[in-house]
C-alpha atoms as a PDB file:
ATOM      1  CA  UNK A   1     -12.502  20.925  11.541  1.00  0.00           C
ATOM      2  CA  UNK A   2     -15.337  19.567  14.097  1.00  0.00           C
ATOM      3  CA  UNK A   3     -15.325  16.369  11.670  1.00  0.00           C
ATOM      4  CA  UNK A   4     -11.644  16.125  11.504  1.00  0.00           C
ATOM      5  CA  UNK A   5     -11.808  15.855  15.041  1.00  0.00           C
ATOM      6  CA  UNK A   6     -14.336  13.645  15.846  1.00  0.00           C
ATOM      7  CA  UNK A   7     -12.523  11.562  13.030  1.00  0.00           C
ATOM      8  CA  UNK A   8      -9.342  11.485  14.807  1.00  0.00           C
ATOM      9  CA  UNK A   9     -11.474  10.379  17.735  1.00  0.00           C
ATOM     10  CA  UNK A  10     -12.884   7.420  16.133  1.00  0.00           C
ATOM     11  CA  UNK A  11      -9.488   5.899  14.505  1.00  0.00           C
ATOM     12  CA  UNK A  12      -8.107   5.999  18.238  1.00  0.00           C
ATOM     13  CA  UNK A  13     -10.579   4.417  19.627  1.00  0.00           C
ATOM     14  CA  UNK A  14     -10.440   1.846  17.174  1.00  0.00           C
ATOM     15  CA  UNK A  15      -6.281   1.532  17.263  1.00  0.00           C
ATOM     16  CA  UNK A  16      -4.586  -1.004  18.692  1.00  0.00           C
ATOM     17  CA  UNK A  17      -0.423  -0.670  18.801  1.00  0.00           C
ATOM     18  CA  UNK A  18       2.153  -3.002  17.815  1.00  0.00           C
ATOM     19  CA  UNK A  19       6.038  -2.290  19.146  1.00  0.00           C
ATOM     20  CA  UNK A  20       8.813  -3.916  17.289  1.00  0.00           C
ATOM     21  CA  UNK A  21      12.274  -2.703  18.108  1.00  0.00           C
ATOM     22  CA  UNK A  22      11.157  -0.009  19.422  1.00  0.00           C
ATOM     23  CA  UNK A  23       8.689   1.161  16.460  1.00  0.00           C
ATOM     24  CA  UNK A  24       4.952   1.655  17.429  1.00  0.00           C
ATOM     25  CA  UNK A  25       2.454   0.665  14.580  1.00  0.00           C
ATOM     26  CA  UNK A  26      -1.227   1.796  15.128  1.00  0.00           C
ATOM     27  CA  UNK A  27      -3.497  -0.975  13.161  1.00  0.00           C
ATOM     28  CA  UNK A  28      -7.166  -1.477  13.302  1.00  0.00           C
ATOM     29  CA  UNK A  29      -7.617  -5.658  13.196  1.00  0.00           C
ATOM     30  CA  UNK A  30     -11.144  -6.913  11.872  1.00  0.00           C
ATOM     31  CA  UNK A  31     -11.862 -10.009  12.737  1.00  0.00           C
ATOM     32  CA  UNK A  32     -14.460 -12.431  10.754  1.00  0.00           C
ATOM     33  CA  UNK A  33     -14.805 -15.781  12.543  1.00  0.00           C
ATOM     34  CA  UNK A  34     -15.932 -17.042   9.712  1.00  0.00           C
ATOM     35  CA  UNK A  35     -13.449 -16.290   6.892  1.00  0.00           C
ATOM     36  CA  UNK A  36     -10.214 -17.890   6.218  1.00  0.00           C
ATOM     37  CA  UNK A  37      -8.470 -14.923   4.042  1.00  0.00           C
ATOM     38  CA  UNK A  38      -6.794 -11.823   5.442  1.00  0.00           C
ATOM     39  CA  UNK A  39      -6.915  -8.580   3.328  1.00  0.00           C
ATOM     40  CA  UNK A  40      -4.617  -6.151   4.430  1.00  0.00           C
ATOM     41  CA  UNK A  41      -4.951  -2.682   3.605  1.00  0.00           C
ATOM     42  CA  UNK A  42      -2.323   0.255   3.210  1.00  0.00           C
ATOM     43  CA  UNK A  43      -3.408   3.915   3.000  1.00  0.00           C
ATOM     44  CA  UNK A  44      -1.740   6.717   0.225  1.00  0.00           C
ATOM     45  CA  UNK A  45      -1.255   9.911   1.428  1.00  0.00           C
ATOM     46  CA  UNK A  46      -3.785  12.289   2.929  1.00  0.00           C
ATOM     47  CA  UNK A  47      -4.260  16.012   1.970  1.00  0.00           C
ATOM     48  CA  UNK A  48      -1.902  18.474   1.823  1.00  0.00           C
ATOM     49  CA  UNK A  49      -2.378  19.741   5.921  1.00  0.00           C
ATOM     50  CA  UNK A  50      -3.715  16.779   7.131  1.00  0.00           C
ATOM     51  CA  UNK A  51      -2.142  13.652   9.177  1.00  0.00           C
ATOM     52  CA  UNK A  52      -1.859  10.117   7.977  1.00  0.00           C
ATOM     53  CA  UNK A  53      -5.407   7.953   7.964  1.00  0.00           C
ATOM     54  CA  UNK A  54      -6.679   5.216   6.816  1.00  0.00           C
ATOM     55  CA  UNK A  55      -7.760   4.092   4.013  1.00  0.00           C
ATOM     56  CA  UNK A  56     -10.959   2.176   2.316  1.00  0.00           C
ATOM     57  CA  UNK A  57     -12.539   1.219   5.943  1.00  0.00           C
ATOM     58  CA  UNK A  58     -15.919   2.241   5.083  1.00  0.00           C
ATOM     59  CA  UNK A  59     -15.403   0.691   1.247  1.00  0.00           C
ATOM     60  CA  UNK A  60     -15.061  -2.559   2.744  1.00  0.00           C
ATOM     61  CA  UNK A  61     -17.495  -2.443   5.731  1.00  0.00           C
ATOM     62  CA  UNK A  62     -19.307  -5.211   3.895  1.00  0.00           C
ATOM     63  CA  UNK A  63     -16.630  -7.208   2.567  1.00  0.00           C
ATOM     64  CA  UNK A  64     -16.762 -10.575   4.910  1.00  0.00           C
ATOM     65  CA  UNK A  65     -13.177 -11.158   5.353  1.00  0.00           C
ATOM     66  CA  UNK A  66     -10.479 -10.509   8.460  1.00  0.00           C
ATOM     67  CA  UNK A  67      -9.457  -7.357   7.291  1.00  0.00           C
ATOM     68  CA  UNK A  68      -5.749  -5.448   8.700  1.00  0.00           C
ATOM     69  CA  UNK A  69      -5.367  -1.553   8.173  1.00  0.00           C
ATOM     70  CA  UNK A  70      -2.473  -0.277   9.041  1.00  0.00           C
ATOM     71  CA  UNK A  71      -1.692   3.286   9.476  1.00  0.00           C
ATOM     72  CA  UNK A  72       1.709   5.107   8.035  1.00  0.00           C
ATOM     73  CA  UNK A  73       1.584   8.206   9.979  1.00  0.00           C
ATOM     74  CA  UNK A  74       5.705   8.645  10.354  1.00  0.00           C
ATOM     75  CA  UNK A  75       7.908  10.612   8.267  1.00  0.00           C
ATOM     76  CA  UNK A  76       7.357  14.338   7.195  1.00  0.00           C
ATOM     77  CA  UNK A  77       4.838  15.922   9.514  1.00  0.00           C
ATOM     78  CA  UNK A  78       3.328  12.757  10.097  1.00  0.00           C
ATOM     79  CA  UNK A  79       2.239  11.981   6.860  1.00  0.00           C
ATOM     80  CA  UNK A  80       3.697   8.681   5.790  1.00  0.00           C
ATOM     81  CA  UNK A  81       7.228   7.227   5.003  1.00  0.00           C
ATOM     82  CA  UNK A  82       6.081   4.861   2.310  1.00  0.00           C
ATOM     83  CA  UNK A  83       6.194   2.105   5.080  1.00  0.00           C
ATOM     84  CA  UNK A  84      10.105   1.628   4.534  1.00  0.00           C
ATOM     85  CA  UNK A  85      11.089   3.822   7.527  1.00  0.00           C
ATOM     86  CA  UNK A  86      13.209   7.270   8.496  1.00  0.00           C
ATOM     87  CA  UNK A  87      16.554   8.625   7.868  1.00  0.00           C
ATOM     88  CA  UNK A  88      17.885   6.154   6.099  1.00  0.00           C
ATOM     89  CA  UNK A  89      16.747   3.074   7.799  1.00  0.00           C
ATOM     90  CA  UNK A  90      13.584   0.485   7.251  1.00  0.00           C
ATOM     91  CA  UNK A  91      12.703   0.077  10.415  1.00  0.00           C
ATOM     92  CA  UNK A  92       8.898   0.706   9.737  1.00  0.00           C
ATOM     93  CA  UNK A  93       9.141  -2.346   6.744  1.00  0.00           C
ATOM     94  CA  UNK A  94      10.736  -4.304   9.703  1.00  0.00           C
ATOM     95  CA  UNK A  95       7.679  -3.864  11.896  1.00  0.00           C
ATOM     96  CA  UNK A  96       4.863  -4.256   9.219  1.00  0.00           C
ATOM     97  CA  UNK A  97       6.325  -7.515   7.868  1.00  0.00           C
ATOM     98  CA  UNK A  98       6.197  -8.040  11.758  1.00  0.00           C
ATOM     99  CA  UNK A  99       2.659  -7.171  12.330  1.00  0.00           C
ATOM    100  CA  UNK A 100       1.202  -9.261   9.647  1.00  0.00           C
ATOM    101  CA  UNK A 101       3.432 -12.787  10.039  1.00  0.00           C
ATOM    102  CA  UNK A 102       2.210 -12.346  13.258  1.00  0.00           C
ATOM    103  CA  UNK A 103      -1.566 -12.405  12.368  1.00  0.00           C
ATOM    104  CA  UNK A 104      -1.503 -14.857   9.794  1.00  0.00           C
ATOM    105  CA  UNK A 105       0.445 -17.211  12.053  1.00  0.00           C
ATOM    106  CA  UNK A 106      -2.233 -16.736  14.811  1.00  0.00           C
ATOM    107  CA  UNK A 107      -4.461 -17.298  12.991  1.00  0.00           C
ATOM    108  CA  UNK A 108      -3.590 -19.577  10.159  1.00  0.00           C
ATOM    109  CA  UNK A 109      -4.827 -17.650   7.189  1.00  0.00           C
ATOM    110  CA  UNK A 110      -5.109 -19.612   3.575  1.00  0.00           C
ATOM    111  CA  UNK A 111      -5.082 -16.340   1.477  1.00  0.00           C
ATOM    112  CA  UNK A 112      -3.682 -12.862   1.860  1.00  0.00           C
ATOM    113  CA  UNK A 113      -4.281 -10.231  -0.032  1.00  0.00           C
ATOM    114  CA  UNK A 114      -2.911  -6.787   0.076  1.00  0.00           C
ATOM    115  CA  UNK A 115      -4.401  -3.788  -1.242  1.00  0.00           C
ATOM    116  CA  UNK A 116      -3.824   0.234  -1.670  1.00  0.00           C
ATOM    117  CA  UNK A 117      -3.742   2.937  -3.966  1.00  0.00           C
ATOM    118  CA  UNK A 118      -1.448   5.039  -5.238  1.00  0.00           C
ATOM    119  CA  UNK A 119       1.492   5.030  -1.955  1.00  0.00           C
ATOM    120  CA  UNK A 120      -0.486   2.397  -0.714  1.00  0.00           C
ATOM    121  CA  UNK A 121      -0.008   0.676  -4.027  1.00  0.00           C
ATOM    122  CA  UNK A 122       3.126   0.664  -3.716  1.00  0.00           C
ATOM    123  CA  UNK A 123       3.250  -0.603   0.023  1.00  0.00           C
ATOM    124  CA  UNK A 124       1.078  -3.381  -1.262  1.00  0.00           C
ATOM    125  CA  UNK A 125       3.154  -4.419  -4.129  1.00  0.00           C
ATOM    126  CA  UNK A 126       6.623  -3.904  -1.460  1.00  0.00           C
ATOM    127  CA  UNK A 127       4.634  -6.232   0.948  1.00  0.00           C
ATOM    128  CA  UNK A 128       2.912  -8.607  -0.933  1.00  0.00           C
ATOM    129  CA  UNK A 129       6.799  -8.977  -1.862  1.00  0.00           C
ATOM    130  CA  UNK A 130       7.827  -9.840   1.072  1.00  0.00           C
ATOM    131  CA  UNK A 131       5.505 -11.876   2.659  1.00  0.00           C
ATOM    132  CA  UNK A 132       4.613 -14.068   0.013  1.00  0.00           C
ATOM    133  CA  UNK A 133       0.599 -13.162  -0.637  1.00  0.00           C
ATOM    134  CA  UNK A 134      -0.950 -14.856  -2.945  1.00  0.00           C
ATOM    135  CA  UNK A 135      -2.545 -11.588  -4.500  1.00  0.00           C
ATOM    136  CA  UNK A 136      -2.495  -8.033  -4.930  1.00  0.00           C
ATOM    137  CA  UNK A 137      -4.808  -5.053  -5.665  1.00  0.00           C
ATOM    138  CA  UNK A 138      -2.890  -2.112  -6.628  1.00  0.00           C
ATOM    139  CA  UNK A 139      -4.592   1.577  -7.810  1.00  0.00           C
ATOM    140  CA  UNK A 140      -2.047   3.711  -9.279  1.00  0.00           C
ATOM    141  CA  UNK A 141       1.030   2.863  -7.575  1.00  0.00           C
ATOM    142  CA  UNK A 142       4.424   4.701  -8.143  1.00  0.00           C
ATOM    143  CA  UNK A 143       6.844   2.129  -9.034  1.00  0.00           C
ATOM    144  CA  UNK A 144      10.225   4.064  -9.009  1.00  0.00           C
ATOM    145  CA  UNK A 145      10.317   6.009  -5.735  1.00  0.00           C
ATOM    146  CA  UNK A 146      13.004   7.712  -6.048  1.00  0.00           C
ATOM    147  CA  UNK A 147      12.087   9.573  -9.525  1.00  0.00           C
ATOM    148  CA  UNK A 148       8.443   9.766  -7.938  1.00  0.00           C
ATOM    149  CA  UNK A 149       9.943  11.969  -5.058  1.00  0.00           C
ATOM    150  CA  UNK A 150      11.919  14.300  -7.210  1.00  0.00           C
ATOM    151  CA  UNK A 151      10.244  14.690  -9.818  1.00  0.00           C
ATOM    152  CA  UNK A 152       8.859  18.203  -7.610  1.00  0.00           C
ATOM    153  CA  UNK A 153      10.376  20.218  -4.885  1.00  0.00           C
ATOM    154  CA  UNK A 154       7.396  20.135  -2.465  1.00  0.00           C
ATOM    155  CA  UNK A 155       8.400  16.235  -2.456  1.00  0.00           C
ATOM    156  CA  UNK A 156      11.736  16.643  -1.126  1.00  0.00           C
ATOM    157  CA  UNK A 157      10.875  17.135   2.823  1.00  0.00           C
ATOM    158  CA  UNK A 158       9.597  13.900   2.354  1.00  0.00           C
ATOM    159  CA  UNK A 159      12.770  12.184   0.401  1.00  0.00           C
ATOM    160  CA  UNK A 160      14.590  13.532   3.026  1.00  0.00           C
ATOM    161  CA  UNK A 161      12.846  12.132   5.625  1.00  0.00           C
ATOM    162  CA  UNK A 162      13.150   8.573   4.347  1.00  0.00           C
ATOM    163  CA  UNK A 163      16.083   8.817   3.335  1.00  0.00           C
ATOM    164  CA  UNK A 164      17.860  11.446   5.111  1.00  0.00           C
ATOM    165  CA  UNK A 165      18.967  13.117   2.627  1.00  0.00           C
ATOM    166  CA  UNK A 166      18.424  13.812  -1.233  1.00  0.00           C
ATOM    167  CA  UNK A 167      21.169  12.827  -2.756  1.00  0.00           C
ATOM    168  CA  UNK A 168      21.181  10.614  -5.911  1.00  0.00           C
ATOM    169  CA  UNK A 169      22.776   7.126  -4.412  1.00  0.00           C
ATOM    170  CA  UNK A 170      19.530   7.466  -1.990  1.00  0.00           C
ATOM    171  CA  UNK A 171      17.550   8.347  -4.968  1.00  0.00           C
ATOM    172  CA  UNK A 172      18.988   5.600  -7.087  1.00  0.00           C
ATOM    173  CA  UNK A 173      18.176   3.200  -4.154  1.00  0.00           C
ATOM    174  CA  UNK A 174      14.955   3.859  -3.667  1.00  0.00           C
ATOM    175  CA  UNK A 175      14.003   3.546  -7.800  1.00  0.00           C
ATOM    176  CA  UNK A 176      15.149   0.217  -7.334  1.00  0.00           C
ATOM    177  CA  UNK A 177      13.440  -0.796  -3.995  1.00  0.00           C
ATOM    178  CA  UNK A 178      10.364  -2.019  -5.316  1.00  0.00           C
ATOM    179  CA  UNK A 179      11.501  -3.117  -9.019  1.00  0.00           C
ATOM    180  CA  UNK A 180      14.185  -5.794  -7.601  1.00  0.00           C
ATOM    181  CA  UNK A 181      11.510  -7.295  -4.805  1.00  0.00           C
ATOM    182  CA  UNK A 182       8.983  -7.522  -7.712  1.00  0.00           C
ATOM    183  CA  UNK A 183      11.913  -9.225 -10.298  1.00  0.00           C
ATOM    184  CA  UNK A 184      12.715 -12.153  -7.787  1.00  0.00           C
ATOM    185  CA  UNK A 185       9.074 -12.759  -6.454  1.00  0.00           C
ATOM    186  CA  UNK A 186       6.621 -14.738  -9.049  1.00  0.00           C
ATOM    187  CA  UNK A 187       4.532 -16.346  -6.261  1.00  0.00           C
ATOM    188  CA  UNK A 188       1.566 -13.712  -6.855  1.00  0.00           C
ATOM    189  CA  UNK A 189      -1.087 -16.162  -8.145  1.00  0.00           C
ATOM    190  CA  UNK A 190      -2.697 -12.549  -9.771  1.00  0.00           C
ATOM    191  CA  UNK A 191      -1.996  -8.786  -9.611  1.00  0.00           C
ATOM    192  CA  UNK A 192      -5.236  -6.514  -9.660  1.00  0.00           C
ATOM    193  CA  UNK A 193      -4.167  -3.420 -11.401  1.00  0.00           C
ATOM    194  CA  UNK A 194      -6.299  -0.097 -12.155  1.00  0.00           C
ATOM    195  CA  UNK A 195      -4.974   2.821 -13.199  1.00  0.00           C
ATOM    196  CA  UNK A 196      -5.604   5.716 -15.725  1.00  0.00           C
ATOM    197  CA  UNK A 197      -3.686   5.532 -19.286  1.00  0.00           C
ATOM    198  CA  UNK A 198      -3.708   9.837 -19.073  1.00  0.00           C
ATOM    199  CA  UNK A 199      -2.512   9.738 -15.347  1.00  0.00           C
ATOM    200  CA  UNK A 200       1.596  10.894 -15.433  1.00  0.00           C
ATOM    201  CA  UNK A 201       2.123   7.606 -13.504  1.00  0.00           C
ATOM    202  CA  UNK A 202       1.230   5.368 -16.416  1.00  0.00           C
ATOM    203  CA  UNK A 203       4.272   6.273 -18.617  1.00  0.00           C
ATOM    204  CA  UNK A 204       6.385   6.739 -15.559  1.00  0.00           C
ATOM    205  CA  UNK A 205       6.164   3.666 -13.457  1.00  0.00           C
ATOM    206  CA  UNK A 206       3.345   1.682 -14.535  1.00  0.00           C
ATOM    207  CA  UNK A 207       4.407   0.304 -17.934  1.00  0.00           C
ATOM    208  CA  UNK A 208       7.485  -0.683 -16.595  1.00  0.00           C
ATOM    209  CA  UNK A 209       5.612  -2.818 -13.546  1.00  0.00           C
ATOM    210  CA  UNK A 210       3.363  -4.416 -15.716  1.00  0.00           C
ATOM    211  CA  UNK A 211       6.721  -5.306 -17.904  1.00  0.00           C
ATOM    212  CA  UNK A 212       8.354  -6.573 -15.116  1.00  0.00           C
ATOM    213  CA  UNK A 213       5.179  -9.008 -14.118  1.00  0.00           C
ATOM    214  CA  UNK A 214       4.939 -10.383 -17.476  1.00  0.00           C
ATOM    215  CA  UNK A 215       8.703 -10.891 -17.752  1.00  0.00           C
ATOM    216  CA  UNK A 216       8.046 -13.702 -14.356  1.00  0.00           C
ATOM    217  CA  UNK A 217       5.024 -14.777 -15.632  1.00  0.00           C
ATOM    218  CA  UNK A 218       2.412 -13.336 -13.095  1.00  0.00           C
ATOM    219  CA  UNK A 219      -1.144 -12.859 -14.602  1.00  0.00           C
ATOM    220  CA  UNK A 220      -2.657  -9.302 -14.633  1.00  0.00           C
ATOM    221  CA  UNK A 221      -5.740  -8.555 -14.411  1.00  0.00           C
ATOM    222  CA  UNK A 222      -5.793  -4.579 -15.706  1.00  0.00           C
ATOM    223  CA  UNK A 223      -8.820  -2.012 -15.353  1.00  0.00           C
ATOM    224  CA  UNK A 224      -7.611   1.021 -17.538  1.00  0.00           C
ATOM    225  CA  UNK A 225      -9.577   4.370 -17.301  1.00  0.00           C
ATOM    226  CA  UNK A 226      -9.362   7.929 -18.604  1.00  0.00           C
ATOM    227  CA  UNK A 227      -9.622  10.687 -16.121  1.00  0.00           C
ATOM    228  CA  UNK A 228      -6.993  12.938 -16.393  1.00  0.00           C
ATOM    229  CA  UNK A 229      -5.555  13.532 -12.629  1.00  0.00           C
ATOM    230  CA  UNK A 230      -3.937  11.246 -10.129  1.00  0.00           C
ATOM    231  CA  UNK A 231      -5.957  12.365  -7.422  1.00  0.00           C
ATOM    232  CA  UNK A 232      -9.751  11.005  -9.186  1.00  0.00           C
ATOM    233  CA  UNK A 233      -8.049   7.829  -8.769  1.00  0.00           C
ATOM    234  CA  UNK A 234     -10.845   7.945  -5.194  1.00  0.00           C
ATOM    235  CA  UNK A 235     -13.536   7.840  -7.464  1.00  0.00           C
ATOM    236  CA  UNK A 236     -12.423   4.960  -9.334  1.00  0.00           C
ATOM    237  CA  UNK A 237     -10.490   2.962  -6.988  1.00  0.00           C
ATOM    238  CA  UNK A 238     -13.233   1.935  -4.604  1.00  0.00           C
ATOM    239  CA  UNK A 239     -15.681  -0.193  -6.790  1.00  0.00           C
ATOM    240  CA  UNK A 240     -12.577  -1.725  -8.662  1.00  0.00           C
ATOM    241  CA  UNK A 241     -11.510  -3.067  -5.116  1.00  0.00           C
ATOM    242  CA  UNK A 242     -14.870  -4.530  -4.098  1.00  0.00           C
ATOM    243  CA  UNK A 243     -14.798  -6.362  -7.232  1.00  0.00           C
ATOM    244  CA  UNK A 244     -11.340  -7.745  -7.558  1.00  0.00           C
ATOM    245  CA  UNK A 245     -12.051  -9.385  -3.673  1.00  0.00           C
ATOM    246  CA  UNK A 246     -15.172 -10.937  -5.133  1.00  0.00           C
ATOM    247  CA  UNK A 247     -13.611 -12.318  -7.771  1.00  0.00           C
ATOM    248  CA  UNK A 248     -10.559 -13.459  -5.383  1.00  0.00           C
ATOM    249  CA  UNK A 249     -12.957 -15.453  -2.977  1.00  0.00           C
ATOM    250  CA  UNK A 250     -15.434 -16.643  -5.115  1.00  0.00           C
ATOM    251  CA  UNK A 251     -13.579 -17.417  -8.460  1.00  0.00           C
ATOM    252  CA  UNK A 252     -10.166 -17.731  -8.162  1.00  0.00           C
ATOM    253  CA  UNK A 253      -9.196 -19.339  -4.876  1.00  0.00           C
END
């Protein structure tokens, strides 16, 4: 608990809050003088009990780059809305696309990269989607959220919280958030994919992503493992990030 705290001390400390229409993002901004890319990070969800945190700071404490987390602490006792938003609205997808075209226009980035694992997979697939980055690295992501959020009952406070309610037009709508942003955007000059060919989100959403990149001719570059539950993906994930940067900045940009 006494860690918890002095956790919860730190990340508001380090905050800083952007307000668009009326929606308050808390970010921590990294600044490298030195570096022209911009990694931006988005965080999965935390423990069952615990609030919304961030993600992969101290991973990439040594990674030289300008480096954007932002936090997803709305939604179902504060513990993320998938970045799209509440009760049937996106205004939280409004405000990140905000918070980031802001930053690279300030600062004139030449590469963006967005990065997360599992929910924050998805967010950086969604956003790498919508503002045009020229790369993603993904761990795990659910592809069709709507089957992701029903597929057991101690999901549904949360469907219902994006969506405000749980019926299947929402349901439908959500499976086919991320799949039609994907099918019209081939600017991705490489996805960075790990995952784990015994994890249940292989068969159910990952084989169809990787379909769907191939099918508009965006190169993957895959790191397939073996443990058995979606949750190990923390012991996996990290290394497989540090890498795929590296090989972003110093191979193929």
């Amino acid at each position: 608990m006494f860690k918890r705290t002095l956790l919860k001390i730190y990340f508001q400390l380090k905050s800083k809050r952007f307000t668009f229409k009326n929606t308050k993002l808390n970010y921590i901004y990294q600044k490298q003088n030195d570096s022209s890319n911009l990694v931006v990070v988005f965080s999965a969800f935390p423990r069952t009990g615990y609030e919304a945190t961030y993600n992969y700071l101290r991973t990439l404490e040594n990674t030289k780059t300008n480096k954007l987390f932002i936090l997803d602490n709305f939604g179902y006792q504060k513990r993320g809305c998938y970045y799209l938003g509440e009760n049937g609205k996106l205004n939280v997808q409004e405000a990140v696309v905000q918070l980031i075209e802001k930053i690279q226009k300030e600062n004139s980035y030449t590469t963006t990269v967005c990065v997360g694992s599992s929910k924050g997979g998805y967010a950086a697939l969604m956003f790498g989607s919508l503002i045009g980055a020229d790369y993603v690295i993904a761990g795990a992501p659910q592809y069709f959220l709507g089957n992701y959020l029903t597929d057991n009952p101690i999901k549904d406070p949360i469907l219902r919280s994006i969506a405000g309610n749980n019926d299947q037009a929402s349901v439908t709508e959500l499976n086919e958030l991320l799949p039609n942003l994907i099918k019209n955007n081939s600017h991705f000059k490489k996805v960075y994919l790990h995952y784990s060919q015994f994890d249940h989100t292989y068969p159910e959403h990952i084989k169809s992503l990787i379909d769907d990149l191939n099918d508009i001719n965006v190169p993957i570059e895959i790191d397939q493992q073996d443990y058995q539950i979606h949750q190990e993906i923390r012991y996996w994930f990290p290394d497989f990030l540090v890498k795929s940067l590296d090989n972003i900045f110093y191979k193929d940009s």
